[in-house]
Structure formats: C-alpha cells, structure tokens
Protein backbone atom coordinates (compact mmCIF):
# COMPACT_ATOMS: atom_id res chain seq x y z
CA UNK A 1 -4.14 -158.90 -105.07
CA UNK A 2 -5.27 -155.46 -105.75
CA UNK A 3 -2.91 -152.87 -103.83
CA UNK A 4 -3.28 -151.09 -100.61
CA UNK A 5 -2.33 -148.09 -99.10
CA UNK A 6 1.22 -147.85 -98.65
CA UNK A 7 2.04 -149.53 -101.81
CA UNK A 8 2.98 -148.10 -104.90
CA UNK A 9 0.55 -147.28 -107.48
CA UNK A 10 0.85 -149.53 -110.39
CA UNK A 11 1.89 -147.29 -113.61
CA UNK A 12 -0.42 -147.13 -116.65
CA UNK A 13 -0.92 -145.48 -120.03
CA UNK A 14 -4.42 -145.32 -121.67
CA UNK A 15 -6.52 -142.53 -123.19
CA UNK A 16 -7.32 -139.82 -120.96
CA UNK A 17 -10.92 -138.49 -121.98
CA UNK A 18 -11.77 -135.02 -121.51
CA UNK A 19 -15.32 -134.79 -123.46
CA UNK A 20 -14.16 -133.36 -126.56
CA UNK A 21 -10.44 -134.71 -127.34
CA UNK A 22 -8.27 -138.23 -126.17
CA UNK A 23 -4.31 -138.43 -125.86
CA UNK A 24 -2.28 -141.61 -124.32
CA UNK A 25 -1.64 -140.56 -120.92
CA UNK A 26 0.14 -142.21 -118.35
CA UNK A 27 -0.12 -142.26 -114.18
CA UNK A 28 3.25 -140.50 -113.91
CA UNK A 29 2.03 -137.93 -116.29
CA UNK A 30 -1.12 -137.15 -114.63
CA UNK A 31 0.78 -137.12 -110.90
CA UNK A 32 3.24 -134.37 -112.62
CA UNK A 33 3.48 -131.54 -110.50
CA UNK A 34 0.06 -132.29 -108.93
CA UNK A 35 -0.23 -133.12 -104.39
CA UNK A 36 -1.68 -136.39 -105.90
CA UNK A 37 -4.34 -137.79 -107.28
CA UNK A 38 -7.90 -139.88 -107.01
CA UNK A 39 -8.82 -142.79 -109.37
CA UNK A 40 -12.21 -144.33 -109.53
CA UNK A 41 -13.14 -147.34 -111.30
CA UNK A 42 -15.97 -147.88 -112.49
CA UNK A 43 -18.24 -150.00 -115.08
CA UNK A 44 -20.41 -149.29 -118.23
CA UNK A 45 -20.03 -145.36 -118.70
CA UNK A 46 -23.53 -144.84 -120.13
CA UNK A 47 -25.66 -146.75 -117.22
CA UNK A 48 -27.90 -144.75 -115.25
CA UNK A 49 -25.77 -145.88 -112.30
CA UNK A 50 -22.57 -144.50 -113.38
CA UNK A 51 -24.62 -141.12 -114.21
CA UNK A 52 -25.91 -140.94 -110.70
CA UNK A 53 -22.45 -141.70 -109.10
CA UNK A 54 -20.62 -138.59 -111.35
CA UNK A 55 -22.93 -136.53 -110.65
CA UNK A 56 -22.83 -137.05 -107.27
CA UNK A 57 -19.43 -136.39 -106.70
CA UNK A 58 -19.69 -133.54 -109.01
CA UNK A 59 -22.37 -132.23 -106.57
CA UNK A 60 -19.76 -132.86 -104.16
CA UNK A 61 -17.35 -130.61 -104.69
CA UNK A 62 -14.81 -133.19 -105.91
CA UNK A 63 -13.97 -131.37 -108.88
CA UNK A 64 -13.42 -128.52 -106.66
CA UNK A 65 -10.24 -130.58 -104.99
CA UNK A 66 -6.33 -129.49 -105.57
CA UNK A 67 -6.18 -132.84 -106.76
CA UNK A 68 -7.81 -134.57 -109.97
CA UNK A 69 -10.14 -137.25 -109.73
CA UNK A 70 -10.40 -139.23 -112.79
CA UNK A 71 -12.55 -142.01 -113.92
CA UNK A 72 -11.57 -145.28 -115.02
CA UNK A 73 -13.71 -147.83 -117.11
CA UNK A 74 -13.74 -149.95 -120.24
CA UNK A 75 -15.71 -148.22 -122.30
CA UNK A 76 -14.12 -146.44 -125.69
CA UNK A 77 -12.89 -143.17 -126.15
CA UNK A 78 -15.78 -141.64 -128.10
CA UNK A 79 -18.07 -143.27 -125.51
CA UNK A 80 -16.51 -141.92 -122.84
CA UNK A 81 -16.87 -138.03 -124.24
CA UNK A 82 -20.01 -138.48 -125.38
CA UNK A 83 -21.00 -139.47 -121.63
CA UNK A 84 -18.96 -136.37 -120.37
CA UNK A 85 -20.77 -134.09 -123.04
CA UNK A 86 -24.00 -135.82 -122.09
CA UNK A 87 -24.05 -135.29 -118.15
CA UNK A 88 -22.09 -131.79 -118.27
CA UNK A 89 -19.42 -133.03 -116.35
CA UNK A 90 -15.93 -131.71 -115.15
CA UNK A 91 -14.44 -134.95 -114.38
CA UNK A 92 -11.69 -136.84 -117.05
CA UNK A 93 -12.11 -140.48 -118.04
CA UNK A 94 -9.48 -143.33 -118.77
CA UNK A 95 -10.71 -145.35 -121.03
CA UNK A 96 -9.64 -148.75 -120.59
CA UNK A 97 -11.10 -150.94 -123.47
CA UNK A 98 -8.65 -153.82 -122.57
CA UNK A 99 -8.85 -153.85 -119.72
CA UNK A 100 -5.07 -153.37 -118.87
CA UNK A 101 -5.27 -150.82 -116.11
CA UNK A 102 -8.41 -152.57 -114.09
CA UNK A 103 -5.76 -156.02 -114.75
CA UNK A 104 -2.65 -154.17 -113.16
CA UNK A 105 -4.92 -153.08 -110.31
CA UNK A 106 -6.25 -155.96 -109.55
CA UNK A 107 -9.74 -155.13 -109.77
CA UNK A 108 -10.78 -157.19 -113.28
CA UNK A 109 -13.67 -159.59 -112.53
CA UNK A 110 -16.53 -161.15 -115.40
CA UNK A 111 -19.90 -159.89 -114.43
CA UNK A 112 -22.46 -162.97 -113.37
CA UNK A 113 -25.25 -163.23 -115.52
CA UNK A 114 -23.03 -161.48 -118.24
CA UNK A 115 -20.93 -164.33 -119.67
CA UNK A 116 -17.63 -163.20 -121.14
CA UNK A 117 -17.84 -159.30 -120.25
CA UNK A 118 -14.66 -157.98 -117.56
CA UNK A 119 -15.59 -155.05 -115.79
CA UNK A 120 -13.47 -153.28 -113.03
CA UNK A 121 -14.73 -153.60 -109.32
CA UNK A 122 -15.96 -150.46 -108.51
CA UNK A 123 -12.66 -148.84 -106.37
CA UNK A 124 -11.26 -145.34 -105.39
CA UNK A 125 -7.96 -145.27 -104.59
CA UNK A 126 -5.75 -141.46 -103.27
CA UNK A 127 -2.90 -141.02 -104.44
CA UNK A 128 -0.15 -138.78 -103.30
CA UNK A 129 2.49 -136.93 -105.58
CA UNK A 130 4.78 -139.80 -105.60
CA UNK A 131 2.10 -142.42 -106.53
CA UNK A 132 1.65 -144.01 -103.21
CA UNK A 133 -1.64 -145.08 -102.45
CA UNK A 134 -2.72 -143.29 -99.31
CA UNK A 135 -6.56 -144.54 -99.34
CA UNK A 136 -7.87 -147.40 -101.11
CA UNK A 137 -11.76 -148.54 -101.31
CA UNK A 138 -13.21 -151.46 -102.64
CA UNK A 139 -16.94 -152.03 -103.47
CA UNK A 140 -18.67 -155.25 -102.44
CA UNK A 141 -21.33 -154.74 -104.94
CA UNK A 142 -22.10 -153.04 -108.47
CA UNK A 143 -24.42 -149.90 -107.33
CA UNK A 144 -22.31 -148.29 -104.48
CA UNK A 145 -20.19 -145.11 -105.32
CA UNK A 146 -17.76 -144.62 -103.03
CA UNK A 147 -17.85 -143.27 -99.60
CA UNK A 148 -17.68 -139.86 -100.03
CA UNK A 149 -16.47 -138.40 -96.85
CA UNK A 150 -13.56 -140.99 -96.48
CA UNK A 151 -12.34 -139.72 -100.12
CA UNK A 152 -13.03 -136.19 -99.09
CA UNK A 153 -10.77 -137.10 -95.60
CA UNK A 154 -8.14 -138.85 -97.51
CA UNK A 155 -7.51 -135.45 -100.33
CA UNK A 156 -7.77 -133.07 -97.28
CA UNK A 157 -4.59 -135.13 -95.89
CA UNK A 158 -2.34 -134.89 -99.19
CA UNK A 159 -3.15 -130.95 -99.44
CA UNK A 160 -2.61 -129.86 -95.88
C-alpha cells in the first residue's frame, strides 16, 4: 500500500539528476537541513506529457519554493539531463531505472497495452524535514499533473 500522510517516508538512494552531472543520493540526504521536501513521480521523461507537466510547475513558481521538488521516473541518467537541458528546466530528477524507489512507494504498476514495461503512478507526495509525509496525491490516470494549488497549500504549511 503506497504511504499516506502521517507515515514515514520510505528511504531511498538513486541518482539525483541535475542536467549536466549524476551522484547516488539518498532521501535523508536531500531532507538535510532543508523544511522538507516534494517528490513527484512520474513516467517516460521525454513524452510530450511529462514536458507539459515540468513546465507547468516551473511556470508555477515551484522552483521558487524553500523546499525542493524533485522528479522521480525510470528513465536513465543521461536521459534524464538531456530532458533537463532540453526543456531549460530548474527542477532535479531521480532516476529510477529499476524501479526500486516507485517499488518502496508503492506506486509500481505495468502499463496496459505496454506488456512488460513498470512505470510509477503519477504521485506527489510533501515532505517535512523529518521525512513525514504531510500531503500525498495519487493520479487515477496517465495525463494529470498534480493539483497544483493543494501542493502549493501543503509547502506553504512546512515553511510557515
């Protein structure tokens, strides 16, 4: 079952994508000395779809929060900067290409009509400094990005 707010956030380590360079990075180290945090899952870095949905929430203002938001699909490394490169944007990107942290989450599901291929469900979860979740959101379908004003609600709350 794929957590909730109020429970812990499950810890990870995978390659944190910044559009030019990769390290390892774990949830703990990205919560260090940061109010908290947002992660978004999401599927197939290079679709139109997942272009329109970064840019929207560069548009608005979520790189602008005292938090980091940072992207979370199964897509390589190089992939992932390339996208980053591609689309200007100022967001970070886990990439996930087993899987592992869309598995501990929950959120791991084959794509009908696209035999054998595990994507995340699309999901934004807040985090606070101690890796609680505070807000969690979980798409019903493949195209929706996630309710902006609830996330924008939900950061407002860890930095007040």
């Amino acid at each position: 079952m794929a957590p909730t707010v109020g429970d812990p956030a499950p810890e990870f380590e995978a390659p944190l994508c910044t559009g030019e360079t990769f390290r390892a990075t774990s949830l703990a180290r990205l919560l260090d000395g940061e109010e908290g945090c947002v992660l978004v899952f999401f599927g197939f870095t290079g679709s139109a779809i997942a272009e329109n949905w970064w840019k929207r929430y560069d548009r608005a203002g979520w790189d602008d929060f005292d938090v980091p938001v940072v992207g979370i699909s199964r897509d390589g490394p190089y992939s992932q900067n390339a996208f980053l490169r591609r689309i200007s944007s100022p967001f970070r990107l886990l990439s996930d290409v087993n899987g592992a942290v869309a598995r501990r989450y929950d959120l791991l599901t084959e794509r009908r009509g696209m035999a054998g291929v595990e994507t995340a469900r699309r999901a934004t979860f807040v985090l606070d400094g101690e890796g609680t979740i505070t807000y969690a959101w979980i798409a019903e379908d493949w195209i929706s990005p996630a309710p902006r004003s609830e996330v924008d609600a939900a950061v407002e709350v860890l930095v007040d």
